[in-house]
N, C-alpha and C. Protein backbone atom coordinates (compact mmCIF):
# COMPACT_ATOMS: atom_id res chain seq x y z
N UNK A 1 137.51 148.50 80.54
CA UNK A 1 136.37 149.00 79.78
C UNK A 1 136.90 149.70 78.52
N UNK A 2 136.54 149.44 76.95
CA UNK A 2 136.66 150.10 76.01
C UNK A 2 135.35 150.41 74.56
N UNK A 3 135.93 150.93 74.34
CA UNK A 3 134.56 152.27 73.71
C UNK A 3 134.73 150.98 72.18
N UNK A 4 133.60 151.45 71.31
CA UNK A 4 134.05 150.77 70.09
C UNK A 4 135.29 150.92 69.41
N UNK A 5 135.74 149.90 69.53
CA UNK A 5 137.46 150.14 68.90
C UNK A 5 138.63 150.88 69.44
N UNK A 6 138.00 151.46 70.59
CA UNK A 6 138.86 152.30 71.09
C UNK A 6 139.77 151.89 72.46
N UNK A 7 140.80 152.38 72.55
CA UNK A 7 141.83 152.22 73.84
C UNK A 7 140.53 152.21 75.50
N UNK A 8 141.13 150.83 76.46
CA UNK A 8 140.82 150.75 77.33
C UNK A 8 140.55 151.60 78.72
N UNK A 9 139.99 152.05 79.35
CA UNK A 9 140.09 153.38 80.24
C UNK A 9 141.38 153.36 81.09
N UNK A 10 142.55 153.85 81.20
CA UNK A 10 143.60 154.39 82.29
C UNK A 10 143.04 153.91 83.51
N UNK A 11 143.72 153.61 84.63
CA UNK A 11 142.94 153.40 85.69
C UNK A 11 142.38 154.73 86.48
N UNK A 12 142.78 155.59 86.41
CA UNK A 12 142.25 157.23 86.57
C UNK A 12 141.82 156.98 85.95
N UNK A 13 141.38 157.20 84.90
CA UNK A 13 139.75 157.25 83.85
C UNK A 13 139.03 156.41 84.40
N UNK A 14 138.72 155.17 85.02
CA UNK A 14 138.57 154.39 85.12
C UNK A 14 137.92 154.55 86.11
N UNK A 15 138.37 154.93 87.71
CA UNK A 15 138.29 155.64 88.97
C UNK A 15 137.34 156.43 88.71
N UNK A 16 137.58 157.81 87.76
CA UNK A 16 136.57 158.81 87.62
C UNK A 16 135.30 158.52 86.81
N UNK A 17 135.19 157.55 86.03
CA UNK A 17 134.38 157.04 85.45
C UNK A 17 132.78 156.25 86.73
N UNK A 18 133.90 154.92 87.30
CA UNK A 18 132.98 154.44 88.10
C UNK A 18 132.85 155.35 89.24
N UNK A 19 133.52 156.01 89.82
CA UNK A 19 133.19 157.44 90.84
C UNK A 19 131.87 158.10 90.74
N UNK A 20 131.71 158.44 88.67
CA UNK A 20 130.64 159.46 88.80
C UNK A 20 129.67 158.55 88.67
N UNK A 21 129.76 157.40 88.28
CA UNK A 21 128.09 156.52 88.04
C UNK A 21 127.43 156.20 89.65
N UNK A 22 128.70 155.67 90.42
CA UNK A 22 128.03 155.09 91.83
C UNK A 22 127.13 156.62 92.07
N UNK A 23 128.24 157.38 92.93
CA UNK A 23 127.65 159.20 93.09
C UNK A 23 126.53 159.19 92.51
N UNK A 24 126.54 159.17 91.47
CA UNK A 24 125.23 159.48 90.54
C UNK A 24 123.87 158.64 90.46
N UNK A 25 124.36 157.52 90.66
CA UNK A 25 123.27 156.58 91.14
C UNK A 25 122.21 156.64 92.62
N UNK A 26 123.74 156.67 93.33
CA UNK A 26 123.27 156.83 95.07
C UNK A 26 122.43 158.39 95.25
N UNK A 27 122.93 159.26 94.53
CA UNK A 27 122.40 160.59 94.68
C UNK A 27 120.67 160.32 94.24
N UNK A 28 121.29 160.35 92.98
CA UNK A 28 119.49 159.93 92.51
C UNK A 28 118.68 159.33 93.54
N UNK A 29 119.39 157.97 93.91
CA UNK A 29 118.21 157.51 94.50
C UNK A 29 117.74 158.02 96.15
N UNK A 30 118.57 158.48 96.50
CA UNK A 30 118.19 159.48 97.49
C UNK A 30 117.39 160.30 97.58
N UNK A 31 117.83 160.97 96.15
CA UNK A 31 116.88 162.28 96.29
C UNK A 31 115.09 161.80 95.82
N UNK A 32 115.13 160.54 95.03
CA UNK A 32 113.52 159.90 94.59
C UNK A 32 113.04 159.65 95.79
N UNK A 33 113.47 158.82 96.73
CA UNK A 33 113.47 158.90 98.18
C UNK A 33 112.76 159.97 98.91
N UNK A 34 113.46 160.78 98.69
CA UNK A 34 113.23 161.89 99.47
C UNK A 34 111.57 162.74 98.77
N UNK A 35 111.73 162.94 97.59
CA UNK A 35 110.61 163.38 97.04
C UNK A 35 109.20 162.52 97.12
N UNK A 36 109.58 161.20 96.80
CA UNK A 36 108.10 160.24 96.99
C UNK A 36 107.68 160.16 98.24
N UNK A 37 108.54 160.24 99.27
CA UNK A 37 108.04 160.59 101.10
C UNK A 37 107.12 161.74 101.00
N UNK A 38 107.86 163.25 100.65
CA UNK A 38 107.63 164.03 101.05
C UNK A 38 106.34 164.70 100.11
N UNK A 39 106.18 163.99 98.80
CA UNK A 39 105.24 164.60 97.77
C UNK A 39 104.53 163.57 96.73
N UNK A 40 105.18 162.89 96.86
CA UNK A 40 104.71 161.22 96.30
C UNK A 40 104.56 161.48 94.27
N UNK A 41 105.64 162.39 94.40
CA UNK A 41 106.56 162.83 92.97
C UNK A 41 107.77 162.00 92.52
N UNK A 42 108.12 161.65 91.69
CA UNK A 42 108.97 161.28 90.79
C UNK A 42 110.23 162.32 90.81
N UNK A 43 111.43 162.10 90.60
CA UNK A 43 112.78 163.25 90.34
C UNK A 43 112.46 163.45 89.08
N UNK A 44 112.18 163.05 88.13
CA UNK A 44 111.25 163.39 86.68
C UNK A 44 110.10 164.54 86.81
N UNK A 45 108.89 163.92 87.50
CA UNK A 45 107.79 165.05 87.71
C UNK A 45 108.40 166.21 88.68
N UNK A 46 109.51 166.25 89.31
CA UNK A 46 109.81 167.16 90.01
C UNK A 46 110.47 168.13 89.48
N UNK A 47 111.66 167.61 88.34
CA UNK A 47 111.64 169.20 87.60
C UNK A 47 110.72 169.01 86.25
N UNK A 48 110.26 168.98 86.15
CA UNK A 48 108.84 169.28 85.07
C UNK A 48 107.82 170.37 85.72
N UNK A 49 107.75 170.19 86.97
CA UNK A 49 107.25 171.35 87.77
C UNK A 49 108.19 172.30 88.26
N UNK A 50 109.20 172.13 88.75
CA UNK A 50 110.94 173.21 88.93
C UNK A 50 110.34 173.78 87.48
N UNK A 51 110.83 173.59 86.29
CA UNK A 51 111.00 173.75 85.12
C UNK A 51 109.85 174.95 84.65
N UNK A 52 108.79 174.54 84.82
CA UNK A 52 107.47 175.38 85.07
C UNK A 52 107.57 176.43 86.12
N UNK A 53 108.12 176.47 87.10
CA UNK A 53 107.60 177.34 87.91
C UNK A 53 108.69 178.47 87.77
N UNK A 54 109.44 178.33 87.40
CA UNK A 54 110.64 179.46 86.88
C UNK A 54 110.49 179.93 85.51
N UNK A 55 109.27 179.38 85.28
CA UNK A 55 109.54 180.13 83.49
C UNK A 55 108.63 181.06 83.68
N UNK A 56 108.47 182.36 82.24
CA UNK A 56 107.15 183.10 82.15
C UNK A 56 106.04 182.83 82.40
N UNK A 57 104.97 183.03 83.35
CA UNK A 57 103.49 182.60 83.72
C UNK A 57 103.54 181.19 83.91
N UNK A 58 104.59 180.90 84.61
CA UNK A 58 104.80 179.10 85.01
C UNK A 58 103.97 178.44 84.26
N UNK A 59 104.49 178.62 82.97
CA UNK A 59 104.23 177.49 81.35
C UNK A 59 105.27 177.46 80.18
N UNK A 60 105.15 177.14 79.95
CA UNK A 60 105.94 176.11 78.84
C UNK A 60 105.92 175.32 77.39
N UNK A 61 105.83 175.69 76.64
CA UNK A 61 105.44 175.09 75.43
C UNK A 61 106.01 173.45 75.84
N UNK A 62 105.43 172.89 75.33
CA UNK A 62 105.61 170.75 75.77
C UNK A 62 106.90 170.89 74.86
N UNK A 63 107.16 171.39 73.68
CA UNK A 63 108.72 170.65 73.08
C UNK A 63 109.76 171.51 73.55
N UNK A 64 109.48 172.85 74.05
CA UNK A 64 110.38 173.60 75.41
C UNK A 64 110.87 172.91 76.21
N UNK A 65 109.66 172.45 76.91
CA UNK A 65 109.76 171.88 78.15
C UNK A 65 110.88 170.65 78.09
N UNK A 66 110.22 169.94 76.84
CA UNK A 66 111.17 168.72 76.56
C UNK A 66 112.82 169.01 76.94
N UNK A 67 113.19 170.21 75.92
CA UNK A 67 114.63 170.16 75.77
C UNK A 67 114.73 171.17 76.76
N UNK A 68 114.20 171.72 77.32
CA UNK A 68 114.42 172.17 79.18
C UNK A 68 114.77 171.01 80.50
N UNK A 69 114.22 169.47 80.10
CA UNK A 69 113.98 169.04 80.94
C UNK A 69 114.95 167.78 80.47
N UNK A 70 115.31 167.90 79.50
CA UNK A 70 116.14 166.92 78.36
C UNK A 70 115.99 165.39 78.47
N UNK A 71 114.20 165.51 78.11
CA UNK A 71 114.07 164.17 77.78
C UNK A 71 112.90 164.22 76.22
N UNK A 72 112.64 162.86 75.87
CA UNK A 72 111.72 162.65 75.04
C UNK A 72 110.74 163.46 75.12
N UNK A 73 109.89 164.03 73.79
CA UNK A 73 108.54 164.53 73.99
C UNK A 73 107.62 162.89 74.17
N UNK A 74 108.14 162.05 73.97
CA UNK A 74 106.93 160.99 74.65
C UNK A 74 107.18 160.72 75.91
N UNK A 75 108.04 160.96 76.08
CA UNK A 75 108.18 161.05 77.83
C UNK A 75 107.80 161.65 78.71
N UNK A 76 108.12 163.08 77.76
CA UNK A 76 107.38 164.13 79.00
C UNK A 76 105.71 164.12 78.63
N UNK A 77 105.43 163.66 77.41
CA UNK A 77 104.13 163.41 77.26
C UNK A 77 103.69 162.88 78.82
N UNK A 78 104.59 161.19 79.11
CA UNK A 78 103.85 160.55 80.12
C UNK A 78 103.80 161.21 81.08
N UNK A 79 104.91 161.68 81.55
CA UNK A 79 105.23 163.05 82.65
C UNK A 79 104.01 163.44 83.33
N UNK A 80 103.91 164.28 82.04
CA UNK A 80 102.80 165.90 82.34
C UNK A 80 101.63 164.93 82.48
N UNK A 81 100.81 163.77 81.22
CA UNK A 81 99.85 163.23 82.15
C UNK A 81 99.82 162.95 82.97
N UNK A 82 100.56 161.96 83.46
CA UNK A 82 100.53 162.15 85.58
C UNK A 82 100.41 163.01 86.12
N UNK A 83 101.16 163.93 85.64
CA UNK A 83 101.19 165.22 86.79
C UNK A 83 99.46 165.87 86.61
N UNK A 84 98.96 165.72 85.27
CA UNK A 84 97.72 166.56 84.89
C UNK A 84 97.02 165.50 85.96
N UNK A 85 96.23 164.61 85.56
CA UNK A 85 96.06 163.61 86.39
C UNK A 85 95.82 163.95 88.06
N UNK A 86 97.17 164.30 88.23
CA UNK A 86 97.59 164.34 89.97
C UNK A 86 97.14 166.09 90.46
N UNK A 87 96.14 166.28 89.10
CA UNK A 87 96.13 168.01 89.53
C UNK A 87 97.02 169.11 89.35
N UNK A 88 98.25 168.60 89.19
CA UNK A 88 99.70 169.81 89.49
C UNK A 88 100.08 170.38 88.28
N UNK A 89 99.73 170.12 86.81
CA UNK A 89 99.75 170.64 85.72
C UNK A 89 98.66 170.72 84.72
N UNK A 90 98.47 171.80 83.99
CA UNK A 90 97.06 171.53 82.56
C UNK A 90 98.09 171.91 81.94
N UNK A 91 97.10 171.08 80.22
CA UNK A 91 97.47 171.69 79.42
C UNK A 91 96.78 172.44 78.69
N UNK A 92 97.23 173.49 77.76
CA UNK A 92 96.37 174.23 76.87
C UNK A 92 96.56 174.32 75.83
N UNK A 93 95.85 174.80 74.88
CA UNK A 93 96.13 174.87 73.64
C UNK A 93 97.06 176.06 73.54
N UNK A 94 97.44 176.32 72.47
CA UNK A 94 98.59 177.65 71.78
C UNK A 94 97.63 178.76 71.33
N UNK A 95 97.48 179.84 71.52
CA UNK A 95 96.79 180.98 70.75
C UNK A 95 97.22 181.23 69.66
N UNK A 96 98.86 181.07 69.78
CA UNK A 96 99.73 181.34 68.34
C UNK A 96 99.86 180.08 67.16
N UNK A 97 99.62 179.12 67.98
CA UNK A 97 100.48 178.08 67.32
C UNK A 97 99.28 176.61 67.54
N UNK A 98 98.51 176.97 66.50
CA UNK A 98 97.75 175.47 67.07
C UNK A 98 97.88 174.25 67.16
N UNK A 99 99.18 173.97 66.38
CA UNK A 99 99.82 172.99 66.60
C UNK A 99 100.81 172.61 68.15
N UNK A 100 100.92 173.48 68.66
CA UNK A 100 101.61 173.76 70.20
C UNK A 100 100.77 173.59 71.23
N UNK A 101 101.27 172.97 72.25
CA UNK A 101 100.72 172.92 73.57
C UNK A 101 101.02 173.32 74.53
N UNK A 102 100.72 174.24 75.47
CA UNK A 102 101.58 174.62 76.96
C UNK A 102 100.85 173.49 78.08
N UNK A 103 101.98 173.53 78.69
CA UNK A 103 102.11 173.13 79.79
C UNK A 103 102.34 173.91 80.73
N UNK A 104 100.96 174.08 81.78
CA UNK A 104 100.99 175.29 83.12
C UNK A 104 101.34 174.49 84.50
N UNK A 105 101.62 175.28 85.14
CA UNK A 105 102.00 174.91 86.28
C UNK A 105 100.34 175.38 87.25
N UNK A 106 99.71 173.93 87.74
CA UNK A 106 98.40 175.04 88.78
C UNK A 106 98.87 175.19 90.40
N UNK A 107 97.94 175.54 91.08
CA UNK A 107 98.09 175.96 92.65
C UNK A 107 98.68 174.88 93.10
N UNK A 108 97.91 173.84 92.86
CA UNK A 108 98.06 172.39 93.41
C UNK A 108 99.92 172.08 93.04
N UNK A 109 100.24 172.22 91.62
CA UNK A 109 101.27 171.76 91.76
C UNK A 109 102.68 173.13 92.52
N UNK A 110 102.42 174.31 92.38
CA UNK A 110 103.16 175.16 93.55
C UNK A 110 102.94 174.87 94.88
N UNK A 111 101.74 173.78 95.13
CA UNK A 111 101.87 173.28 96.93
C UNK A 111 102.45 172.56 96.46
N UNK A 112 102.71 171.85 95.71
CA UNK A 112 103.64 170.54 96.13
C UNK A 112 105.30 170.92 95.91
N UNK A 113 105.42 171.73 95.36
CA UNK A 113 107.03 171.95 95.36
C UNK A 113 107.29 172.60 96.14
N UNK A 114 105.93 173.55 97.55
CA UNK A 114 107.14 174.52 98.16
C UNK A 114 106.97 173.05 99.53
N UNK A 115 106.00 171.81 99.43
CA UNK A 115 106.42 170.60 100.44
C UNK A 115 107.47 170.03 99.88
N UNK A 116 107.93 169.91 98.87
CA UNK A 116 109.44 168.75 98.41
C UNK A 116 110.40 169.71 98.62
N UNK A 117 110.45 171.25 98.49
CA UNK A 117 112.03 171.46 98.33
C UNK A 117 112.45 171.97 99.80
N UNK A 118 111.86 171.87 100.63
CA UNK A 118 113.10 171.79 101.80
C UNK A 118 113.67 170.49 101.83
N UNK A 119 112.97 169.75 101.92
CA UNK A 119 113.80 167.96 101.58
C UNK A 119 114.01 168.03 100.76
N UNK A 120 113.93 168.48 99.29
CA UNK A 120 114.94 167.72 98.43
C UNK A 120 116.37 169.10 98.31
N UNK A 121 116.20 169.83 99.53
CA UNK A 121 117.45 170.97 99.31
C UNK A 121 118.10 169.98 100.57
N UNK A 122 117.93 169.69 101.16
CA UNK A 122 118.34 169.35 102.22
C UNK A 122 119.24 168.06 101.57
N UNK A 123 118.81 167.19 101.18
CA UNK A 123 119.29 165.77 100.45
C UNK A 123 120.42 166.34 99.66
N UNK A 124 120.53 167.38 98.30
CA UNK A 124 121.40 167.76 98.06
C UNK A 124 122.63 167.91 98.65
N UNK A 125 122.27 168.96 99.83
CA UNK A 125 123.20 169.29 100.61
C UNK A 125 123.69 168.44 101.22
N UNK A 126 123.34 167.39 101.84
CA UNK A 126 123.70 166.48 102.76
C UNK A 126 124.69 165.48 101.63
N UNK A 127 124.35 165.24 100.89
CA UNK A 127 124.91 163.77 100.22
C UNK A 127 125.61 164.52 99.15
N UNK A 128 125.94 165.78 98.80
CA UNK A 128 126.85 166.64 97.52
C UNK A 128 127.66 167.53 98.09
N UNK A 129 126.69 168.53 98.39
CA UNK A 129 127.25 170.12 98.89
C UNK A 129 128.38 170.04 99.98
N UNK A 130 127.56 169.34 100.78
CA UNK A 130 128.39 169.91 101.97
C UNK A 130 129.59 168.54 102.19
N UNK A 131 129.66 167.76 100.94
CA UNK A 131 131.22 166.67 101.01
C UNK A 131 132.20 167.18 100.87
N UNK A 132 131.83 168.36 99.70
CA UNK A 132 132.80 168.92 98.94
C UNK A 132 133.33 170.22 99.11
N UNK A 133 134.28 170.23 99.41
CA UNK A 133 135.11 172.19 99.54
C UNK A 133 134.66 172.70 98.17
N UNK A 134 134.41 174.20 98.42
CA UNK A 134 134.15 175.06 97.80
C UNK A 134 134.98 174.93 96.77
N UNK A 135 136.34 174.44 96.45
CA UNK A 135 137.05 174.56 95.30
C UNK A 135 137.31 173.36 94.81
N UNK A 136 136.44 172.09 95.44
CA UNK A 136 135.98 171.31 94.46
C UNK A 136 134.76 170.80 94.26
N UNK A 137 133.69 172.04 94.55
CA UNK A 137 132.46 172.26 93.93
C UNK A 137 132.40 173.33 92.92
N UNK A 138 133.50 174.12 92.68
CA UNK A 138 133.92 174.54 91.39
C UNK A 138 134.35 174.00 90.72
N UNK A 139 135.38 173.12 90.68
CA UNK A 139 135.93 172.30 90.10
C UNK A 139 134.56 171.07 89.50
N UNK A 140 134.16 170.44 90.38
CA UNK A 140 132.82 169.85 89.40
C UNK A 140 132.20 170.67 88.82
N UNK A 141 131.65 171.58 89.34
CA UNK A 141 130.72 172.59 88.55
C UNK A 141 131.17 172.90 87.20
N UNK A 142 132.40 173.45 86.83
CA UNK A 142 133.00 173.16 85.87
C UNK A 142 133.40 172.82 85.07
N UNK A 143 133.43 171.23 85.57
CA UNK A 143 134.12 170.03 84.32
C UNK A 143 132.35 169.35 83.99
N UNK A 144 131.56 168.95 85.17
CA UNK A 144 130.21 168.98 84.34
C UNK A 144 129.66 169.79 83.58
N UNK A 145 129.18 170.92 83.41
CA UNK A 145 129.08 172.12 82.77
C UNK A 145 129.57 171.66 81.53
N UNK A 146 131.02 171.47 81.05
CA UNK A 146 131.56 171.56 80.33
C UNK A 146 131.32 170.19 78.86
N UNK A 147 130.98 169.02 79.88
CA UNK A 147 130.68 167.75 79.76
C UNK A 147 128.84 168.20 78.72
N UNK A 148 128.02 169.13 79.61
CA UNK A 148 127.00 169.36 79.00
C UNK A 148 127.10 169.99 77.87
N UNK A 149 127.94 170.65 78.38
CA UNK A 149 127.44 171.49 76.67
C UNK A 149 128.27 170.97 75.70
N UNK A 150 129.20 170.13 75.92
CA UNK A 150 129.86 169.25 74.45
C UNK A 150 128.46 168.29 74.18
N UNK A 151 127.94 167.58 75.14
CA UNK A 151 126.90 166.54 74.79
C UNK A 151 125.68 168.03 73.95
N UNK A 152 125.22 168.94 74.31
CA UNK A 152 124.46 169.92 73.54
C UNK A 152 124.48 169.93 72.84
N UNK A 153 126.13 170.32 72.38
CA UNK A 153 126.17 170.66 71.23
C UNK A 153 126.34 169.96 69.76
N UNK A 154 126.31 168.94 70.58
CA UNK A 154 126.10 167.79 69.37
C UNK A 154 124.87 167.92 68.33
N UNK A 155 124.97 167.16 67.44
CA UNK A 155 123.77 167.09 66.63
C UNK A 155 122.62 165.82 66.83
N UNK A 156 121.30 166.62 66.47
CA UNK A 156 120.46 165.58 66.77
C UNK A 156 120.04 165.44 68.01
N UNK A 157 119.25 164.76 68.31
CA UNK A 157 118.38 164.80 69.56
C UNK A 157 119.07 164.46 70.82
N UNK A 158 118.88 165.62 72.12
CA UNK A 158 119.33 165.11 73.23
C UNK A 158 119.29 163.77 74.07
């Protein structure tokens, strides 16, 4: 495998490369799994509501939310309509900013996250947490972390 113009991956690069996509794949789809059983949510609509329910008055300005949730504002556009839709979010207008929209978190959608997160804590744990020794769940914690905030800090849109 090589980048434009660039030198081929090492076979360690190579290893750690396809390592984190399978992991990352299989995880995901576990955990969608786990959430559409248990709440018939999306891993998308699920932190869009996470995301909400930890902020001030579980809301969110929509282009917050976006780069909280680090996707498109037409995405989370589609998002939040489903979720509005499905009851579990409104939106409102801005008092400050009429050009702004919040995005609230309602009752409906705090029942549905305190039914998904024992299963989707559980899925974590089972298929991440508990593979890995404590000092190489620092060790990921770490080198991802690190991985994010070079991709952050880039310019231009996440």
């Amino acid at each position: 495998m090589t980048d434009a113009g660039g030198r081929p991956l090492a076979p360690r690069e190579l290893r750690a490369w396809v390592a984190f996509l399978s992991a990352g794949h299989l995880v995901e789809h576990e955990i969608e799994r786990q959430l559409k059983r248990d709440g018939g949510l999306s891993h998308a609509e699920f932190e869009v509501l996470m995301r909400l329910s930890i902020a001030d008055g579980n809301r969110l300005r929509m282009s917050d939310l976006a780069r909280e949730v680090m996707i498109s504002k037409s995405r989370l556009t589609y998002q939040v309509t489903r979720l509005e839709r499905a009851g579990l979010v409104r939106r409102t207008g801005c008092e400050s900013d009429r050009r702004s929209v919040w995005a609230e978190l309602t009752d409906g959608g705090a029942d549905a996250l305190v039914r998904v997160r024992p299963g989707h804590r559980r899925v974590v744990r089972e298929h991440l947490i508990d593979v890995l020794t404590p000092d190489e769940l620092d060790l990921v914690g770490d080198a991802l972390a690190r991985v994010a905030d070079r991709l952050r800090a880039r310019p231009g849109p996440a």
